[in-house]
Protein backbone atom coordinates (compact mmCIF):
# COMPACT_ATOMS: atom_id res chain seq x y z
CA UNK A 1 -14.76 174.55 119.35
CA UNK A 2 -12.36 177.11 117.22
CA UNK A 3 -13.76 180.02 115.20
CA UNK A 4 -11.94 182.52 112.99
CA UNK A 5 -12.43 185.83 113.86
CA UNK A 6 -10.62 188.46 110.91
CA UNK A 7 -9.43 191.55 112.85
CA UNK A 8 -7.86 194.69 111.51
CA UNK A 9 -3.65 194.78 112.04
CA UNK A 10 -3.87 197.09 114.85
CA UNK A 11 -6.17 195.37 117.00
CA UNK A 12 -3.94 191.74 116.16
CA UNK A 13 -1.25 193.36 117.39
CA UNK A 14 -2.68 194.70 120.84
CA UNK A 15 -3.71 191.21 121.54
CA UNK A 16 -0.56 189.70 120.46
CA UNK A 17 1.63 191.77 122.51
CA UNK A 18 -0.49 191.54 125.43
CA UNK A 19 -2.11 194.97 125.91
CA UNK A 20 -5.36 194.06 125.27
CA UNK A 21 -6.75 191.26 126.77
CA UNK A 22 -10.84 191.38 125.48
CA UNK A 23 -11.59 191.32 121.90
CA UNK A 24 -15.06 193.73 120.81
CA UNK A 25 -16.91 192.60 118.21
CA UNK A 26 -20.94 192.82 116.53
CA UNK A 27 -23.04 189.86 118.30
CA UNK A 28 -23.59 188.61 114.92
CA UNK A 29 -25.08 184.95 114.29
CA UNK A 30 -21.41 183.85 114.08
CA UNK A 31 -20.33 185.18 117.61
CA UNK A 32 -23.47 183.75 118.86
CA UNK A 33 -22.10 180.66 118.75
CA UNK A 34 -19.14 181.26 120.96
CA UNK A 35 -18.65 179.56 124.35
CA UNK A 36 -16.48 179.79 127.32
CA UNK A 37 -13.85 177.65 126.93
CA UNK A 38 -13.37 177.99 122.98
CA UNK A 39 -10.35 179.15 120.93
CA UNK A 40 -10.69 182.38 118.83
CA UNK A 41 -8.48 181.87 116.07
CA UNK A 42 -7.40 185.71 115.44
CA UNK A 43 -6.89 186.21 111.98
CA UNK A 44 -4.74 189.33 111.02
CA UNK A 45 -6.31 190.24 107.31
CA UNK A 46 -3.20 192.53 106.67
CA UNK A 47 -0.89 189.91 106.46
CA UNK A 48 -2.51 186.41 107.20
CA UNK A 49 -0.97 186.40 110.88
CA UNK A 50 -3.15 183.88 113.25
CA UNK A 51 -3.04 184.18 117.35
CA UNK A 52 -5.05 181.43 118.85
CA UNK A 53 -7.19 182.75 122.21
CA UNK A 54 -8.99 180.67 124.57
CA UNK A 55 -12.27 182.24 125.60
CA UNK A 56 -12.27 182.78 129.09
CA UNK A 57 -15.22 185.21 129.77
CA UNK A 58 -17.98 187.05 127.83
CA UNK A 59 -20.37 190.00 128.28
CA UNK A 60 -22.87 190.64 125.77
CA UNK A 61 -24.02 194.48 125.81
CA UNK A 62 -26.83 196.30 124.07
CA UNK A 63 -24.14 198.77 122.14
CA UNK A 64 -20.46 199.72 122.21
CA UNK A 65 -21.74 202.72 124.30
CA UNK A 66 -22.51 200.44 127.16
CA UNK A 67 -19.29 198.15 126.63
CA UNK A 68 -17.12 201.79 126.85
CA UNK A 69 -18.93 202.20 129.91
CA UNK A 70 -18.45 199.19 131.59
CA UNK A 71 -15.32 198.10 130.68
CA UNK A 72 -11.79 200.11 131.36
CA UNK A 73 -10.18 201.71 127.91
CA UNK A 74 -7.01 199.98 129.05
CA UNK A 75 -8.37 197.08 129.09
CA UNK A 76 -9.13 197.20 125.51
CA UNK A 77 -5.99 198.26 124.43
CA UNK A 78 -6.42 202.42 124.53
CA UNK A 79 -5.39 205.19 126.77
CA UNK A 80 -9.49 206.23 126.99
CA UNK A 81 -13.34 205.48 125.59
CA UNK A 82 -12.79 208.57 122.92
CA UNK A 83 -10.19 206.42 121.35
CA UNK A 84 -11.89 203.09 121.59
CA UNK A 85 -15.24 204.40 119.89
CA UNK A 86 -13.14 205.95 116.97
CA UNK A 87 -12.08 202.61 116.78
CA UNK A 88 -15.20 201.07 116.25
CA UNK A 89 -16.72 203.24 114.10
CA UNK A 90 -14.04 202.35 111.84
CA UNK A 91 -14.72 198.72 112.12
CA UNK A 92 -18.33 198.69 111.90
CA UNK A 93 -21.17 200.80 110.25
CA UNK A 94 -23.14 202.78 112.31
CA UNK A 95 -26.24 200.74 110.58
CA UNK A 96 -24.53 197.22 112.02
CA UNK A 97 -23.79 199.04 115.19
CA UNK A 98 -27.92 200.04 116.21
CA UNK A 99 -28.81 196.50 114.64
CA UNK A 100 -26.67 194.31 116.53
CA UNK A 101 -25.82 193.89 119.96
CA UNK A 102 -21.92 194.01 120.77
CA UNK A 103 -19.80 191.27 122.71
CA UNK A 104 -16.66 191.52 124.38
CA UNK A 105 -14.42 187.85 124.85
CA UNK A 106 -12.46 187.97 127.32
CA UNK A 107 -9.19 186.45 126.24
CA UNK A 108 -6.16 184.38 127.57
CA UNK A 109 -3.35 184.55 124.20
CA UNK A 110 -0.83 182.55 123.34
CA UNK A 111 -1.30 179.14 123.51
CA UNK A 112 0.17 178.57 119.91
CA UNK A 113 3.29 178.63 122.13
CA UNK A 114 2.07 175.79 123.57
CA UNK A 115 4.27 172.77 122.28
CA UNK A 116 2.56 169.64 122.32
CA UNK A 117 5.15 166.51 122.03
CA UNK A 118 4.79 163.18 121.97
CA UNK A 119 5.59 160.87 124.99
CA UNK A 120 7.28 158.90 122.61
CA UNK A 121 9.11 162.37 121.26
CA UNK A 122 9.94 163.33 124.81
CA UNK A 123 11.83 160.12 126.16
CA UNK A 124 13.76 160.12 123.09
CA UNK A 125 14.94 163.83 123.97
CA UNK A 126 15.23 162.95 127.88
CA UNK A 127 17.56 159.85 127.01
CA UNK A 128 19.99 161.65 124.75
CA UNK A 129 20.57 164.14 127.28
C-alpha cells in the first residue's frame, strides 16, 4: 500500500538528501494503518515536492520522550535530542503529543529513481546500440 504523509520543508529535505533515514510522526488512525513493506509518499507542503519511501521498520513508542531516548539524534536528522524535541513541538501540539502515541518508520528513499521500462522499451534501446 502507499500513503501520503505531508511533512514540513525541512524535514523533506533531511530525508531527501539522505541524513535522516526514520520519519517521526503522531500514531494517529492514519499511521495505524502502515505496514512494513509500504511506500510513504513524502509530501513537501512548501512546495508540493513528493519522495517516495519504502517502509522498512517501525517502532511505536508511548511519547517523543521515549523515541529521543531510544533512538540516536543523528539518526533523525539532528546533531542532539534538544534539537529534535524543538522540532516536534513545532510540529505537533503538546495536547496531540500526551493523546497519541508516536511512531518512527524506518525508511529506505529514493526509489522514484527507480526507472521501470518496458521489455519491449529495453530491446528496442539494446538493438540500436
Amino acid at each position: 500500500m502507499k500513503y501520503l504523509i505531508d511533512v514540513h520543508e525541512f524535514s523533506f529535505n533531511k530525508i531527501k538528501n539522505g541524513s535522516r533515514k526514520i520519519a517521526i510522526h503522531l500514531f494517529d488512525k492514519n499511521t495505524q494503518k502502515i505496514k512494513i513493506g509500504d511506500i510513504l509518499d513524502i509530501h513537501n507542503i512548501s512546495n508540493s515536492e513528493h519522495l517516495e519511501c519504502y517502509v522498512k521498520g517501525i517502532a511505536i513508542f508511548d511519547n517523543f520522550e521515549d523515541l529521543t531516548d531510544s533512538l540516536t539524534p543523528q539518526a533523525l536528522g539532528y546533531d542532539n535530542k534538544k534539537e529534535v524535541m524543538v522540532r516536534i513541538n513545532r510540529m505537533f501540539s503538546k495536547e496531540l503529543q500526551q493523546n497519541l502515541n508516536s511512531v518512527a518508520f524506518f525508511l529506505e528513499p529514493n526509489i522514484e529513481r527507480t526507472k521501470l521500462i518496458e521489455r519491449g522499451q529495453f530491446e528496442r534501446d539494446e538493438y540500436e546500440r
